[in-house]
Protein backbone atom coordinates (compact mmCIF):
# COMPACT_ATOMS: atom_id res chain seq x y z
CA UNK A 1 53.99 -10.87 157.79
CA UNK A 2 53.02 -9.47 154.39
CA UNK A 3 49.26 -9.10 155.46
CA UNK A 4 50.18 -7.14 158.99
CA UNK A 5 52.34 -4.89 156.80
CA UNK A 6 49.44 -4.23 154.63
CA UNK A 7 46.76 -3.68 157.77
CA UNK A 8 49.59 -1.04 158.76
CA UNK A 9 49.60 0.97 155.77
CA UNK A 10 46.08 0.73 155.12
CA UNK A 11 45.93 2.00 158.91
CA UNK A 12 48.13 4.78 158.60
CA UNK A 13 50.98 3.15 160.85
CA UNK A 14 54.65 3.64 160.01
CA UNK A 15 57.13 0.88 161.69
CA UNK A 16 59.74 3.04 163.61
CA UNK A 17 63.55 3.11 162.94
CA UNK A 18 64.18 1.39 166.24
CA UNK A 19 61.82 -1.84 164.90
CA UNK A 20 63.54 -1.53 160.97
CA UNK A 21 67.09 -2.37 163.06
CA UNK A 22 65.69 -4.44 165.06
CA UNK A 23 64.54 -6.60 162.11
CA UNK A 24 67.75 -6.41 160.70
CA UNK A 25 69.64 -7.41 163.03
CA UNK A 26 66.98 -10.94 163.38
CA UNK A 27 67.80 -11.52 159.81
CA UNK A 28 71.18 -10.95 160.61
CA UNK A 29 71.60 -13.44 163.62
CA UNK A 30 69.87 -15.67 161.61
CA UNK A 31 72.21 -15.49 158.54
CA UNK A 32 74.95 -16.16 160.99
CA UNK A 33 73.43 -19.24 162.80
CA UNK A 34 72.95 -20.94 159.21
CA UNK A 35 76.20 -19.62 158.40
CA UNK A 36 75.00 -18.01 154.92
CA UNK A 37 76.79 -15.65 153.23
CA UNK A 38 75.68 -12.57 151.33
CA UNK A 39 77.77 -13.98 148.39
CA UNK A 40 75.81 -17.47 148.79
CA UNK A 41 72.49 -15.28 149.39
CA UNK A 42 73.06 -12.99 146.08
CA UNK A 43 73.97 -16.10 144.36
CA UNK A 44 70.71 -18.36 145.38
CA UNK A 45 68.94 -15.39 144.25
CA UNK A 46 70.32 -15.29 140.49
CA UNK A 47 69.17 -18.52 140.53
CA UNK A 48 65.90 -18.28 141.26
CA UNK A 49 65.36 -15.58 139.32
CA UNK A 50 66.72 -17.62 136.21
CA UNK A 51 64.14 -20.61 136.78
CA UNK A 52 61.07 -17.93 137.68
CA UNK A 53 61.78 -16.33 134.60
CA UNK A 54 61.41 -19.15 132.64
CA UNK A 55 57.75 -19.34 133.31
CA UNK A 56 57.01 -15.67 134.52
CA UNK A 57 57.50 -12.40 133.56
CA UNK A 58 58.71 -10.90 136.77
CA UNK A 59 60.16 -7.80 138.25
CA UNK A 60 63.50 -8.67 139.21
CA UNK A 61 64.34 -5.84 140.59
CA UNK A 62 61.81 -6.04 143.23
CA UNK A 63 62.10 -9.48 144.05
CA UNK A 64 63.23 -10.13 148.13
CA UNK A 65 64.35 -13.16 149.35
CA UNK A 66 64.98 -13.58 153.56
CA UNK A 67 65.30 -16.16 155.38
CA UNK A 68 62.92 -16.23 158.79
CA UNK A 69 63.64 -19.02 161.62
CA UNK A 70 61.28 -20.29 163.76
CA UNK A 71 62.04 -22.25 167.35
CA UNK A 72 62.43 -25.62 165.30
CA UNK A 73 62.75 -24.84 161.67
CA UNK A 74 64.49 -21.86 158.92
CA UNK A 75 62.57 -20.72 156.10
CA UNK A 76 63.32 -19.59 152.95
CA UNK A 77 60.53 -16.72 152.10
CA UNK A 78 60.78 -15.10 148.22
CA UNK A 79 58.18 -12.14 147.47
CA UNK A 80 57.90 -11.48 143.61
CA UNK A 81 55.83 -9.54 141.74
CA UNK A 82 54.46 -11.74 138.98
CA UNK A 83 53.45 -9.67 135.65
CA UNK A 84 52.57 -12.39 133.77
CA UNK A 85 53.22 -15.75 132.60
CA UNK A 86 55.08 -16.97 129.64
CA UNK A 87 52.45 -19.23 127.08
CA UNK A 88 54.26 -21.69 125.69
């Protein structure tokens, strides 16, 4: 998904409202089906952010975390922007 959103900037296209909701509400019906909360969501995402930090330098402010669902499986898809790594 990441690479057709970057063909369709480089392009010049511009995703309409009407396909913004519509992705919403996906990401919604999927939330509901695995019967994850926002709390659970924001909470999963503290977490991760903890153990990434740990070993990166990241922007935590930009992180997203979604959850897509295929016929047969869920995933769990995090985009971060990595400065750098820690040295230890």
């Amino acid at each position: 998904m990441m690479l057709n959103d970057l063909i369709s900037k480089w392009r010049g296209s511009k995703k309409g409202s009407g396909q913004t909701a519509k992705q919403r509400l996906q990401c919604a019906i999927v939330y509901d089906n695995l019967e994850v909360s926002d709390d659970v969501l924001i909470s999963l995402k503290k977490d991760i952010i903890d153990v990434l930090s740990k070993y990166f330098r990241i922007d935590s402010q930009a992180i997203s975390l979604d959850i897509e669902r295929s016929p047969d499986s869920s995933s769990l898809v995090l985009n971060t922007p990595i400065l750098s790594t820690i040295r230890r």
